[in-house]
Protein backbone atom coordinates (compact mmCIF):
# COMPACT_ATOMS: atom_id res chain seq x y z
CA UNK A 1 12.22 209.93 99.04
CA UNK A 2 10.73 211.86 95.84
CA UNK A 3 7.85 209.93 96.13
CA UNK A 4 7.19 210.32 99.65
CA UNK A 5 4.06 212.79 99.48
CA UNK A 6 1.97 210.57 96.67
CA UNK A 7 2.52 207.50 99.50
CA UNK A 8 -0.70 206.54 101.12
CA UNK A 9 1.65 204.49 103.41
CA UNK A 10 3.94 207.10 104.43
CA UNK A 11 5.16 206.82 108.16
CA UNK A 12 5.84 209.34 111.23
CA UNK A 13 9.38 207.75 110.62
CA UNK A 14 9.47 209.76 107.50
CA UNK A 15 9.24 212.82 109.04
CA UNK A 16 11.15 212.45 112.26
CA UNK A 17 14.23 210.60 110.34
CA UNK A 18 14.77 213.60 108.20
CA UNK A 19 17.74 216.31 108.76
CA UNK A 20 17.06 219.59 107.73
CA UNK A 21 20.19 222.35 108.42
CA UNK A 22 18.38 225.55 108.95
CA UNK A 23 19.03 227.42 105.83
CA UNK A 24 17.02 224.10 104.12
CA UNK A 25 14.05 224.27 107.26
CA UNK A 26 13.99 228.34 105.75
CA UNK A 27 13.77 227.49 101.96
CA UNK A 28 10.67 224.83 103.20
CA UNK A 29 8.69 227.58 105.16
CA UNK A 30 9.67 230.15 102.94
CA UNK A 31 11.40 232.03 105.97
CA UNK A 32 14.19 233.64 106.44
CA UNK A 33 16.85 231.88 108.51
CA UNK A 34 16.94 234.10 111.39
CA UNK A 35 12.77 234.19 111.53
CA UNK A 36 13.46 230.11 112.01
CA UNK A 37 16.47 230.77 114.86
CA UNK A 38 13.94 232.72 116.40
CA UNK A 39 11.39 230.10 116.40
CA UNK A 40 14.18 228.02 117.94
CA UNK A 41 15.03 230.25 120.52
CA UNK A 42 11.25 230.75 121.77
CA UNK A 43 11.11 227.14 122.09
CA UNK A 44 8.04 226.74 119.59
CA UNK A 45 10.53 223.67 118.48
CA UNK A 46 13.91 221.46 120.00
CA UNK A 47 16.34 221.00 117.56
CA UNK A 48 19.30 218.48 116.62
CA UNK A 49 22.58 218.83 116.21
CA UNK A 50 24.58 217.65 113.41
CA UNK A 51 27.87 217.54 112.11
CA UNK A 52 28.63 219.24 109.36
CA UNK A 53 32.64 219.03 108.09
CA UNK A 54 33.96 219.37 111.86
CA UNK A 55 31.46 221.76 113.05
CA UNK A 56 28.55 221.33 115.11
CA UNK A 57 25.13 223.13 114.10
CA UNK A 58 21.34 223.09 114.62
CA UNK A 59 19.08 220.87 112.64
CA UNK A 60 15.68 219.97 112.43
CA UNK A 61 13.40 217.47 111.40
CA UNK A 62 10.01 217.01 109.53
CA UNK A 63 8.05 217.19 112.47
CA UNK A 64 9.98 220.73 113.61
CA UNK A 65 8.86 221.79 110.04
CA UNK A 66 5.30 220.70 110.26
CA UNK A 67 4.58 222.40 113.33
CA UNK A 68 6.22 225.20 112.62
CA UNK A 69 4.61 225.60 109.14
CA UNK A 70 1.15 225.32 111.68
CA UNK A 71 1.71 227.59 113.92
CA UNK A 72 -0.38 230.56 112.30
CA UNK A 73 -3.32 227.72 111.63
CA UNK A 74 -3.63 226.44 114.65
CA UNK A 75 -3.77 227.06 118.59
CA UNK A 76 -0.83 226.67 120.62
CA UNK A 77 -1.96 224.50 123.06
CA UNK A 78 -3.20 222.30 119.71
CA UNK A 79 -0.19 222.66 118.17
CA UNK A 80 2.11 221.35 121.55
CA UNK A 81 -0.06 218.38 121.79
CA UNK A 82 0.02 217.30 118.46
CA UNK A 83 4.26 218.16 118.52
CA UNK A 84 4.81 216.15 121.41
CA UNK A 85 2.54 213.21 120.16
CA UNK A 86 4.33 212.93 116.65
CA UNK A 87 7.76 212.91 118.92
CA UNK A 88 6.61 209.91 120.85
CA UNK A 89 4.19 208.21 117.78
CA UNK A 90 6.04 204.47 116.80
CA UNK A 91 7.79 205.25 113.55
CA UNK A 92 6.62 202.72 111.97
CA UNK A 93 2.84 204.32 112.77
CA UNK A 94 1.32 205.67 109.15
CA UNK A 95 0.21 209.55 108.96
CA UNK A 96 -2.97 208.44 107.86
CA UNK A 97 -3.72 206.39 111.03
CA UNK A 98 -2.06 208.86 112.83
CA UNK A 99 -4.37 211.79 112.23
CA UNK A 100 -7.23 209.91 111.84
CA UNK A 101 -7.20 207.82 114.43
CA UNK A 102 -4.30 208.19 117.44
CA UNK A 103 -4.99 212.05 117.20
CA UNK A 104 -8.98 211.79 117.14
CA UNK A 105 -8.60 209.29 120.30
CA UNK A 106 -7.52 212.16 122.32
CA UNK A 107 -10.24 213.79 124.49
CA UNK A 108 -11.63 217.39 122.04
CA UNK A 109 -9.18 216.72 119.18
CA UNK A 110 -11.96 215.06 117.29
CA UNK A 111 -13.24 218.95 116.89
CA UNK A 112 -10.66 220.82 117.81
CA UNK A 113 -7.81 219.35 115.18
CA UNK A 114 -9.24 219.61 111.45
CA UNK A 115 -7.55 216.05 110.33
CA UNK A 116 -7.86 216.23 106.88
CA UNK A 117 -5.96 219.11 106.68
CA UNK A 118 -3.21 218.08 109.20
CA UNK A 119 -2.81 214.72 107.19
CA UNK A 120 -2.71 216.87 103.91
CA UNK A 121 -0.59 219.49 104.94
CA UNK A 122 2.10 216.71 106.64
CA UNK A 123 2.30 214.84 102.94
CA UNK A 124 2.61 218.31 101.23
CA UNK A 125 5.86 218.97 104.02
CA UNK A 126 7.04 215.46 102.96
CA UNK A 127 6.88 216.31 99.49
CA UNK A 128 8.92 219.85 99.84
CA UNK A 129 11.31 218.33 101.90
CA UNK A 130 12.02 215.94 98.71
CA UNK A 131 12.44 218.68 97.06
CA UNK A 132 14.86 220.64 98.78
CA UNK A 133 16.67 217.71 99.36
CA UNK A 134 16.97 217.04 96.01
CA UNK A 135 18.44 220.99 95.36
CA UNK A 136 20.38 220.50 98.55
CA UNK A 137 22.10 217.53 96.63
CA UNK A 138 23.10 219.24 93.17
CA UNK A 139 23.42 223.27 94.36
CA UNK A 140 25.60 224.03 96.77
CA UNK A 141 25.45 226.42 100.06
CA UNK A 142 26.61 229.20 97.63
CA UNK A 143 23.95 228.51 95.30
CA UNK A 144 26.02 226.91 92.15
CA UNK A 145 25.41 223.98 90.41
CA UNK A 146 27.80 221.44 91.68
CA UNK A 147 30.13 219.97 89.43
CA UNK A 148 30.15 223.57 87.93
CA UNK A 149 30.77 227.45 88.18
CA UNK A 150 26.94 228.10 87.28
CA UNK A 151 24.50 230.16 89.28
CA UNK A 152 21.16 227.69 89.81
CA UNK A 153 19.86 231.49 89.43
CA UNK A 154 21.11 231.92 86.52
CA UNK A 155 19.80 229.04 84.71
CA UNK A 156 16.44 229.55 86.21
CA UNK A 157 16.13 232.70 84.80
CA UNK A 158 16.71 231.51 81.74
CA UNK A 159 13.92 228.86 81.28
CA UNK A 160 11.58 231.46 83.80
CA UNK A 161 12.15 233.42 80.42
CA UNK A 162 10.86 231.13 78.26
CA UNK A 163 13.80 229.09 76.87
CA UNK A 164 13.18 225.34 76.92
CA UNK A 165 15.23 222.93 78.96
CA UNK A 166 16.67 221.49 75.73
CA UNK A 167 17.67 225.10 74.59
CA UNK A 168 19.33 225.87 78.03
CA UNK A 169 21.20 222.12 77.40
CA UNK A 170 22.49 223.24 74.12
CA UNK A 171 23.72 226.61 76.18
CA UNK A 172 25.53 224.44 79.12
CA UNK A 173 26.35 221.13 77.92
CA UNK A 174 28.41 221.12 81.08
CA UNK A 175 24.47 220.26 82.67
CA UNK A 176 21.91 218.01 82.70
CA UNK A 177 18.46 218.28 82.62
CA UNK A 178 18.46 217.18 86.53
CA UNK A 179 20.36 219.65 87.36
CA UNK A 180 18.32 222.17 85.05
CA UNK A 181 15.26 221.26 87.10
CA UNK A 182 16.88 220.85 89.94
CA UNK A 183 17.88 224.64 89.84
CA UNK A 184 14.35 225.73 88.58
CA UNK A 185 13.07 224.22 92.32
CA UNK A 186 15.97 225.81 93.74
CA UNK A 187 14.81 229.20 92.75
CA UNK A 188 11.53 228.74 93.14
CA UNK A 189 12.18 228.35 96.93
CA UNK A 190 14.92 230.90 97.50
CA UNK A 191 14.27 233.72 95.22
CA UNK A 192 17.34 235.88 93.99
CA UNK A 193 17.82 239.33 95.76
CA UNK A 194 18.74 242.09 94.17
CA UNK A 195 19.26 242.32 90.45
CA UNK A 196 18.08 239.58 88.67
CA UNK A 197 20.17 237.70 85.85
CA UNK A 198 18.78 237.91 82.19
CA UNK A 199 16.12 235.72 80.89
CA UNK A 200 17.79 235.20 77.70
CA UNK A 201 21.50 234.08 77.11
CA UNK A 202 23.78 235.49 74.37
CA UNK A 203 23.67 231.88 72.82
CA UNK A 204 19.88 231.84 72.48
CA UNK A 205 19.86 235.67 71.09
CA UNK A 206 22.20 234.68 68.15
CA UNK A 207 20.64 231.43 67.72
CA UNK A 208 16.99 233.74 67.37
CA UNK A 209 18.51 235.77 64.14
CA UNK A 210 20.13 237.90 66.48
CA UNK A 211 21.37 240.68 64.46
CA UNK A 212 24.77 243.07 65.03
CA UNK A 213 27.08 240.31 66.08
CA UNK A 214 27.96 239.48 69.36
CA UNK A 215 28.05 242.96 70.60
CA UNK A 216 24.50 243.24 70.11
CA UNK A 217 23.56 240.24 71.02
CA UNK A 218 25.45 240.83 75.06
CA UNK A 219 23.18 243.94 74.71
CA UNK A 220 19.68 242.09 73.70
CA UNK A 221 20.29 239.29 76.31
CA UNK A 222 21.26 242.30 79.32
CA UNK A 223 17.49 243.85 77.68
CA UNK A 224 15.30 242.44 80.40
CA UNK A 225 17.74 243.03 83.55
CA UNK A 226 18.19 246.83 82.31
CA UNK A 227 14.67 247.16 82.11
CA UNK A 228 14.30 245.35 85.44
CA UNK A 229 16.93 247.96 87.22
CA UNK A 230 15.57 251.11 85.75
CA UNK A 231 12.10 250.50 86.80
CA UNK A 232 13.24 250.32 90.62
CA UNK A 233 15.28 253.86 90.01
């Protein structure tokens, strides 16, 4: 699916056959979980529901995400026709002839429904939801690396610092450079709250000419996080 979004031939299929848990539909609209439950709730979309170990919770698919990423762009009445017409499209239908030609057909959506963009914005969805899939797959719900203890925040903030991948590899070899990237993306769509972990690790300071032992070097890696906690005092 990582290639989904540079696809001229992706389908309607490829949005509708996704499952997104809600906390995954948040990181993609760069929402916070309840602003999404609330979407829900006012009916702007239907969810699914999935299993997930024994329990039963709320999902939703590409086309949930699409519209709701829309709804600021576009009228409502716009918006419900174009839902309820990507519900019902053949899956097999491509976006491209979808916008461009099934959505034009329909009487003042020639005008009223700026394809282009629809058809761009709908490959750009496909694309994140790759993404987050991807992160989805090697961090877990608490935000760790799987297959380790490590915070995907933590390793972020490391090459967000400036420390290469292969630098951050010869701090972890417990990782791999997919999972490296993996929790760059990771971050990137669900920023840390609160304090922030340090951009440098105690590995890299020593390995710099680090002076003072390690000591000094605990203190020199903890510089920018200080810094970072004093200025909101």
């Amino acid at each position: 699916m990582g290639n989904i979004s540079t696809r001229r031939g992706a389908r309607v299929g490829d949005l509708r056959q996704v499952k997104l848990t809600l906390p995954e539909a948040a990181q993609i609209l760069q929402l916070d979980v309840a602003q999404v439950r609330k979407a829900i709730d006012r009916r702007l979309v239907t969810p699914m529901y999935i299993l997930q170990g024994k329990r039963r919770i709320r999902a939703l698919d590409g086309v949930d995400v699409l519209c709701l990423r829309m709804q600021t762009s576009l009228k409502s009445s716009i918006r419900g026709e174009l839902y309820g017409q990507l519900k019902r499209a053949p899956e097999e239908e491509s976006l491209r002839k979808f916008f461009h030609i099934s959505m034009a057909r329909k009487e003042g959506h020639s005008e009223a429904l700026p394809l282009d963009w629809v058809f761009r914005i709908a490959t750009e969805t496909l694309a994140d939801i790759a993404s987050v899939k991807d992160c989805s797959r090697l961090v877990d719900d608490e935000g760790k690396i799987r297959g380790s203890e490590v915070e995907a925040h933590r390793i972020a903030a490391l090459v967000g610092g400036g420390m290469s991948v292969d630098e951050v590899l010869d701090d972890y070899p417990n990782l791999n450079r997919v999972q490296i990237e993996a929790a760059v993306r990771y971050a990137r769509t669900k920023p840390k709250q609160g304090r922030p972990y340090p951009t440098r690790s105690v590995k890299s300071v020593l390995r710099n000419g680090g002076g003072g032992g390690l000591a000094a070097a605990f203190a020199l890696a903890r510089d920018d996080e200080d810094s970072e906690s004093e200025d909101e005092m």
